[in-house]
N, C-alpha and C. Protein backbone atom coordinates (compact mmCIF):
# COMPACT_ATOMS: atom_id res chain seq x y z
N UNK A 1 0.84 -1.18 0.00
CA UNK A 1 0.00 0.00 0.00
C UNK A 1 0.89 1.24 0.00
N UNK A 2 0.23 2.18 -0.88
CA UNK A 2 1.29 3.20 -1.29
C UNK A 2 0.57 4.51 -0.15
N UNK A 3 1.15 5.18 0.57
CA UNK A 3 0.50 6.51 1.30
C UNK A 3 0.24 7.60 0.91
N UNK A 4 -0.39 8.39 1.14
CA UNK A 4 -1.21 9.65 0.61
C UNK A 4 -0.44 10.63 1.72
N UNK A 5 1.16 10.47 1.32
CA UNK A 5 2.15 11.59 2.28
C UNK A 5 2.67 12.40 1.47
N UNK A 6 3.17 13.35 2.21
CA UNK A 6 4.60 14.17 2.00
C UNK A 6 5.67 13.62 1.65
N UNK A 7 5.80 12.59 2.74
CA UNK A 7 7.38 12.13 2.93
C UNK A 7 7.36 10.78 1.80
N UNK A 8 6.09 10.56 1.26
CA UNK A 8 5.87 9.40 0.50
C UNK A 8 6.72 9.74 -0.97
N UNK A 9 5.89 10.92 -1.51
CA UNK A 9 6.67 11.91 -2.34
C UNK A 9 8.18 12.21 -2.59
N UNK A 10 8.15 12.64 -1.17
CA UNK A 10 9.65 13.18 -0.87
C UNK A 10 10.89 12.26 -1.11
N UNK A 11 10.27 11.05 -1.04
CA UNK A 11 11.01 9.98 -1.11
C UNK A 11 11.38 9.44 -2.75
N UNK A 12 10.20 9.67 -3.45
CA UNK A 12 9.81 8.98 -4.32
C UNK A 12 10.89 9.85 -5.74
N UNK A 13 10.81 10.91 -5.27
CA UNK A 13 11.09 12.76 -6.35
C UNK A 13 12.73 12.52 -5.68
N UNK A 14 13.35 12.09 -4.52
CA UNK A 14 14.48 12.52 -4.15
C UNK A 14 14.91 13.82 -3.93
N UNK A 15 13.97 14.38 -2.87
CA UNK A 15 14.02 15.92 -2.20
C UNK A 15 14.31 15.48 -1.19
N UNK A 16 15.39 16.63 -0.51
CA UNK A 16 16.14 16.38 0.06
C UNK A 16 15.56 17.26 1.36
N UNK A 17 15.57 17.20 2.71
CA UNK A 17 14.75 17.48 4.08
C UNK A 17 14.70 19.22 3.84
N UNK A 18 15.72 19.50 3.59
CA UNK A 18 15.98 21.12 4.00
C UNK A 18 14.77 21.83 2.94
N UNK A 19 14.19 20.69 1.82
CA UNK A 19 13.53 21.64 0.96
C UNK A 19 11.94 21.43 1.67
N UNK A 20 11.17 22.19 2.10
CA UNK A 20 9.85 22.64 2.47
C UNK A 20 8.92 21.90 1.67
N UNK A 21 8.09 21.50 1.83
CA UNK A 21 6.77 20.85 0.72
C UNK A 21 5.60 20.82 1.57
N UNK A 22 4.86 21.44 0.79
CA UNK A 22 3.08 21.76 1.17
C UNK A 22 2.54 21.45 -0.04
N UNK A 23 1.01 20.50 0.73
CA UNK A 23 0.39 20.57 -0.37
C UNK A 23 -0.30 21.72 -0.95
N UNK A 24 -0.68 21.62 -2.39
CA UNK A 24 -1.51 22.68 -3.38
C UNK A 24 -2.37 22.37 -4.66
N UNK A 25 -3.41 23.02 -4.22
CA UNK A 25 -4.17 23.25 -5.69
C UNK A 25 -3.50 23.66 -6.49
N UNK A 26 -3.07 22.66 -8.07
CA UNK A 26 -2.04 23.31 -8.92
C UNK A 26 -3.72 23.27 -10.00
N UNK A 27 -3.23 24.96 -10.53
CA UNK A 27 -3.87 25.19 -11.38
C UNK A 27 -3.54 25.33 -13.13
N UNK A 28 -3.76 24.58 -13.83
CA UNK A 28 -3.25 24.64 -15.26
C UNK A 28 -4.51 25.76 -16.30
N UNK A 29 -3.61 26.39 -16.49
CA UNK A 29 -4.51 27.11 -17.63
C UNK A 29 -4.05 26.81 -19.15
N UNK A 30 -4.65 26.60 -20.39
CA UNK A 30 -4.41 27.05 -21.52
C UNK A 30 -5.69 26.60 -22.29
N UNK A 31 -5.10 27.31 -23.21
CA UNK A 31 -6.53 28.11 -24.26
C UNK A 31 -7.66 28.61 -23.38
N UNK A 32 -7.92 29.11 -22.22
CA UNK A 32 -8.68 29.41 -21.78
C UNK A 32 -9.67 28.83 -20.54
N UNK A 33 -9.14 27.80 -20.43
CA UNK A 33 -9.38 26.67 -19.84
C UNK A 33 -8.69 26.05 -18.39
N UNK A 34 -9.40 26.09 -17.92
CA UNK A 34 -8.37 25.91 -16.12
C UNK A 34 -9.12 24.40 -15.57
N UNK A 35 -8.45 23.83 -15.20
CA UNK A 35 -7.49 22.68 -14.77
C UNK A 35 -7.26 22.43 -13.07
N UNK A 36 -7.98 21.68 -12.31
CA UNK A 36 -7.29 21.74 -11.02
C UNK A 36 -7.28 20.33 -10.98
N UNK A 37 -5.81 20.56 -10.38
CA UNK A 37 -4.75 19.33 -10.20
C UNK A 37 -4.31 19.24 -8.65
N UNK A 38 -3.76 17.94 -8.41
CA UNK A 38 -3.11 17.92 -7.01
C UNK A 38 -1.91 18.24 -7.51
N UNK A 39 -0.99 19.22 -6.38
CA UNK A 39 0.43 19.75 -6.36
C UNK A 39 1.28 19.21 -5.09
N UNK A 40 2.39 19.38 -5.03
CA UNK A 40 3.05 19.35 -4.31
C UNK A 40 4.37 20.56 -4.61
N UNK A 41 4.29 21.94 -3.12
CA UNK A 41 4.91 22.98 -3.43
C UNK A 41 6.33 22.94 -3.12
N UNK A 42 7.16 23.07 -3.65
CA UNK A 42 8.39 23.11 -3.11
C UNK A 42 8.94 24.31 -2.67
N UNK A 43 8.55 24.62 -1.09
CA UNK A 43 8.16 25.65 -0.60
C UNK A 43 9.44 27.02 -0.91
N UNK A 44 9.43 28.56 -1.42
CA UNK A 44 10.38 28.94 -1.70
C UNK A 44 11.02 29.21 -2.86
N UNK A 45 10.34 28.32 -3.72
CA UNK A 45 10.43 28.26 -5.31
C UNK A 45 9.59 28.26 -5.84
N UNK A 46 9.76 28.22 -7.37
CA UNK A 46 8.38 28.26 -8.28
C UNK A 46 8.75 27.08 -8.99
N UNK A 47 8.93 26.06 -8.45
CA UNK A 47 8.77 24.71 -8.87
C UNK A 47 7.43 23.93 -7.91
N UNK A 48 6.98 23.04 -8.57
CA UNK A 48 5.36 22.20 -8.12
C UNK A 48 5.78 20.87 -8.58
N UNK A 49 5.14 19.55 -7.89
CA UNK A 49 5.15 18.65 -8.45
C UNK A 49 3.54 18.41 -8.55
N UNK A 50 3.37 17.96 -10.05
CA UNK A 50 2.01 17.98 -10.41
C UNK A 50 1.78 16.30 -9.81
N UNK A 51 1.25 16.01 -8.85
CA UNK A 51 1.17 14.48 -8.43
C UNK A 51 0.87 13.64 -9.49
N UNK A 52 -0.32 13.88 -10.33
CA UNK A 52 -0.58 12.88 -11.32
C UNK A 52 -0.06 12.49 -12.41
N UNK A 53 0.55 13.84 -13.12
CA UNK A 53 1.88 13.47 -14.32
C UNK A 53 3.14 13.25 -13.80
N UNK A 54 3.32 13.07 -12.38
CA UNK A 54 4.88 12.60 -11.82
C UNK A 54 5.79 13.11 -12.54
N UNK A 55 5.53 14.42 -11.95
CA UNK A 55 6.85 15.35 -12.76
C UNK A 55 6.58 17.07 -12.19
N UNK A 56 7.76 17.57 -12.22
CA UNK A 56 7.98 19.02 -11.64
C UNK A 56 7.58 19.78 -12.59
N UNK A 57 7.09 20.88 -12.50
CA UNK A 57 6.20 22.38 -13.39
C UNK A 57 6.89 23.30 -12.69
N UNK A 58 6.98 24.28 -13.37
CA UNK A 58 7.23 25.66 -13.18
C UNK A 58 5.96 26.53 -13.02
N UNK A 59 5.84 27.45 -12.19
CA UNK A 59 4.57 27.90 -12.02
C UNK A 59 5.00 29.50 -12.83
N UNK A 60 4.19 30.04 -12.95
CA UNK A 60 4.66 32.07 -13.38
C UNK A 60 5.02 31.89 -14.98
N UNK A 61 5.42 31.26 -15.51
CA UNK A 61 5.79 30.79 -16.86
C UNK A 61 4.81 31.11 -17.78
N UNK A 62 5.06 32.76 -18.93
CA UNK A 62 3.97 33.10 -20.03
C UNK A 62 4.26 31.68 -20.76
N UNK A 63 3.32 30.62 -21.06
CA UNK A 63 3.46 29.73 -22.14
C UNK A 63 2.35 29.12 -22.39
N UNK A 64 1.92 28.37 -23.61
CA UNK A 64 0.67 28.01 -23.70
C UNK A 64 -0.12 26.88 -22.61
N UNK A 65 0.83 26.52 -22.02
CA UNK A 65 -0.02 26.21 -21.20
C UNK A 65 0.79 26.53 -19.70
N UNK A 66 0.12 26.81 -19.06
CA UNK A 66 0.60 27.62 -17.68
C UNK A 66 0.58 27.45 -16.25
N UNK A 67 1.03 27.23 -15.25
CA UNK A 67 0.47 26.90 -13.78
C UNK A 67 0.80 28.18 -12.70
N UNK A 68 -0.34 27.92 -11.86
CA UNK A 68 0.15 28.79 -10.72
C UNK A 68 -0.55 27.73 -9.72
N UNK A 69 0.01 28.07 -8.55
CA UNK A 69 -0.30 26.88 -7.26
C UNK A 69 -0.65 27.67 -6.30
N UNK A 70 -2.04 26.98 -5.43
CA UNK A 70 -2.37 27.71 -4.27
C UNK A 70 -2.38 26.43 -3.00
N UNK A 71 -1.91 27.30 -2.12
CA UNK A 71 -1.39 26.39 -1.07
C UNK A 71 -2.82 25.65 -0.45
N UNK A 72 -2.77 24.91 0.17
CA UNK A 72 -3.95 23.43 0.24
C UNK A 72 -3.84 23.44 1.87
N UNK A 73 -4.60 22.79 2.50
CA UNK A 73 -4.52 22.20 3.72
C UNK A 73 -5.83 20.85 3.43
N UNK A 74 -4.70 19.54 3.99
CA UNK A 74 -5.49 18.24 3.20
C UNK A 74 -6.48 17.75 4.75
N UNK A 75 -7.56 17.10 4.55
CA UNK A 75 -8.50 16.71 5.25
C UNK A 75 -9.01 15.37 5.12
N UNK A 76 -9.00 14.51 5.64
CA UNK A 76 -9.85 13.27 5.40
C UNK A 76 -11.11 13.62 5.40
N UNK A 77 -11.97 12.81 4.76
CA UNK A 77 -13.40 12.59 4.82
C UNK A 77 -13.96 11.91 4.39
N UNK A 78 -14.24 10.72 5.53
CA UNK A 78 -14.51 9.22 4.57
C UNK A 78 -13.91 8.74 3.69
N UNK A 79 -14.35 8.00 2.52
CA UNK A 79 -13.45 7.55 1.60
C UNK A 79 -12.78 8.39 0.61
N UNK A 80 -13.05 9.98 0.81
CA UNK A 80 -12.30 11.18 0.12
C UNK A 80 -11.37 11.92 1.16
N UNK A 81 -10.51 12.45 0.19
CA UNK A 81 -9.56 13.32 0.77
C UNK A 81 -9.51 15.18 -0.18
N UNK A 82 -10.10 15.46 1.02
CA UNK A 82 -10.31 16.89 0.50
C UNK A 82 -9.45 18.02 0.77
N UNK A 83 -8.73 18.90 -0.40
CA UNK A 83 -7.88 20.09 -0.66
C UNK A 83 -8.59 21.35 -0.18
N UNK A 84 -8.24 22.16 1.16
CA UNK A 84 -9.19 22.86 0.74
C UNK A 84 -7.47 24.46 0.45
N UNK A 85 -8.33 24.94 -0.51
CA UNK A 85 -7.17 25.95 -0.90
C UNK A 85 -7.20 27.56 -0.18
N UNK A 86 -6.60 28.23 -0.15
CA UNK A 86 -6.52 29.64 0.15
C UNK A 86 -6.94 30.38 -0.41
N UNK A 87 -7.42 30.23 -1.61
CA UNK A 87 -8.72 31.00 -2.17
C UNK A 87 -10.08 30.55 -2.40
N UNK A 88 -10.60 29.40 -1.35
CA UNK A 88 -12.02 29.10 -1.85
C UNK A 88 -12.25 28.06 -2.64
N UNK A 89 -10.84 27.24 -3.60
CA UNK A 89 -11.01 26.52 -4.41
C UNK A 89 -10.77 25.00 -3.78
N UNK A 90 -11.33 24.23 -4.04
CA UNK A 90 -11.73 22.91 -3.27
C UNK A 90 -11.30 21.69 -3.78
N UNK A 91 -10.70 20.85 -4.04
CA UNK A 91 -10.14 19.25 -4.87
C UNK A 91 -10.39 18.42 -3.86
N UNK A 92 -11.40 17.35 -4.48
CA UNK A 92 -11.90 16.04 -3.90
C UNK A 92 -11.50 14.99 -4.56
N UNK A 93 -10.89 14.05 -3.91
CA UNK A 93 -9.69 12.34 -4.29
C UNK A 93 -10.20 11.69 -3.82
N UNK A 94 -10.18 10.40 -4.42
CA UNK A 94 -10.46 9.24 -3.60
C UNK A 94 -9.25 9.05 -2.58
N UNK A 95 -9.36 8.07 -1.38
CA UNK A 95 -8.10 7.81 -0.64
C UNK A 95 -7.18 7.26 -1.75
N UNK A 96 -7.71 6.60 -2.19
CA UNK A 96 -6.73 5.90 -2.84
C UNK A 96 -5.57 6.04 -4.25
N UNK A 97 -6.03 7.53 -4.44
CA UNK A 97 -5.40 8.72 -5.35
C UNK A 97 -4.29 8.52 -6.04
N UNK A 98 -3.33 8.69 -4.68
CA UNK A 98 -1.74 8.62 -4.82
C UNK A 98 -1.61 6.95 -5.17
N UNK A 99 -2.17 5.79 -4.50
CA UNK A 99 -1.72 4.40 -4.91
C UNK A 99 -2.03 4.40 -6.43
N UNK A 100 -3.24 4.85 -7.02
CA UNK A 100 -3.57 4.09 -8.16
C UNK A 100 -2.85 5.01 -8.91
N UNK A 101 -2.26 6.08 -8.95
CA UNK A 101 -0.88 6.51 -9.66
C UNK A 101 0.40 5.75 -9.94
N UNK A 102 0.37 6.02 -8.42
CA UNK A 102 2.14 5.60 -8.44
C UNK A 102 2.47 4.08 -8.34
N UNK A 103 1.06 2.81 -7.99
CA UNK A 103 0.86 1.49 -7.55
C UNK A 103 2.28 0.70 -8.92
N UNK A 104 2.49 1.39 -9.89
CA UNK A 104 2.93 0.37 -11.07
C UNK A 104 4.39 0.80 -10.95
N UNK A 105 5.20 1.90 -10.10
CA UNK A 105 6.23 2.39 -10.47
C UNK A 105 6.67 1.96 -8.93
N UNK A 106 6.63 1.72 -8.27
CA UNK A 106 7.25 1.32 -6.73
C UNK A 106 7.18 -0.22 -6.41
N UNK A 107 7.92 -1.15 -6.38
CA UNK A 107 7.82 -2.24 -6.22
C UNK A 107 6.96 -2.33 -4.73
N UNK A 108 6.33 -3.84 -4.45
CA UNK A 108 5.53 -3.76 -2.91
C UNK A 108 5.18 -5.31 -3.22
N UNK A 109 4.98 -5.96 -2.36
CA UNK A 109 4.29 -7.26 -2.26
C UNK A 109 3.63 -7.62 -2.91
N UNK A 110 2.67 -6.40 -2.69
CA UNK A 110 0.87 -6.60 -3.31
C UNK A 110 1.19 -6.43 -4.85
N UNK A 111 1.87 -5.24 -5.35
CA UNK A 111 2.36 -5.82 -6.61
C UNK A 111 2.35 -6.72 -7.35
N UNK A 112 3.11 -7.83 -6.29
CA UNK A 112 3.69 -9.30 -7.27
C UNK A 112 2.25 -10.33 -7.33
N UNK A 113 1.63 -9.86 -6.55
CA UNK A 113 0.50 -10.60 -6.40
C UNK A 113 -1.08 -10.10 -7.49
N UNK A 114 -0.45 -9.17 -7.74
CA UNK A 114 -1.91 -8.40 -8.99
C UNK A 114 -1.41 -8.31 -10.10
N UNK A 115 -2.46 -8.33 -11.56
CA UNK A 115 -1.96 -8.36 -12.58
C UNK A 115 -1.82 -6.89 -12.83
N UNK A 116 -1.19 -6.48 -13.81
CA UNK A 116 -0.60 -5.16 -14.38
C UNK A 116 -1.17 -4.79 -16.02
N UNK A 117 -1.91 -3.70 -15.95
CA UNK A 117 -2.43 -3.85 -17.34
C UNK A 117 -1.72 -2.46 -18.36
């Protein structure tokens, strides 16, 4: 079972303690069109890890497609896990979010035991 952490991340990206990470509503804009994503901030910079494309963004960047990140405070609630952001804006996950991402790229027990499609 994969965890719905910080340090799960932290581990995973190879960030190193001294760097800060909060979660965030990462917001993608292009053509007009906005996008809310789970983030992870790397507090201090304008780097984000977008959780679901497993990979770092630049936020402030004029380009066609664009991010800016608003800082999150995460909540359980029942079988969801809710973002709530610093401006009002809200992201609802299943618990199980972060596993059914990252379940194929981290070796684990349960792994060897399920098929892989």
């Amino acid at each position: 079972m994969i965890g719905f952490s910080l340090s799960f991340l932290r581990k995973y990206f190879c960030i190193p303690r001294v760097v800060k990470l909060r979660w965030c509503i990462l917001v993608e804009q292009s053509e007009g069109q906005e996008n809310l994503r789970l983030g992870v901030m790397l507090c201090g910079t304008n780097k984000v890890i977008d959780v679901a494309a497993r990979k770092f963004v630049q936020t402030g960047l004029p380009t066609p497609v664009s991010y800016s990140a608003v800082s999150a405070i995460r909540r359980n609630e029942g079988d969801e896990v809710v973002f709530y952001g610093a401006d009002e804006r809200r992201l609802y996950l299943p618990n199980t979010y972060v596993e059914d991402i990252y379940f194929r790229c981290i070796y684990s027990e349960e792994m060897m035991n399920q098929p892989l499609i």
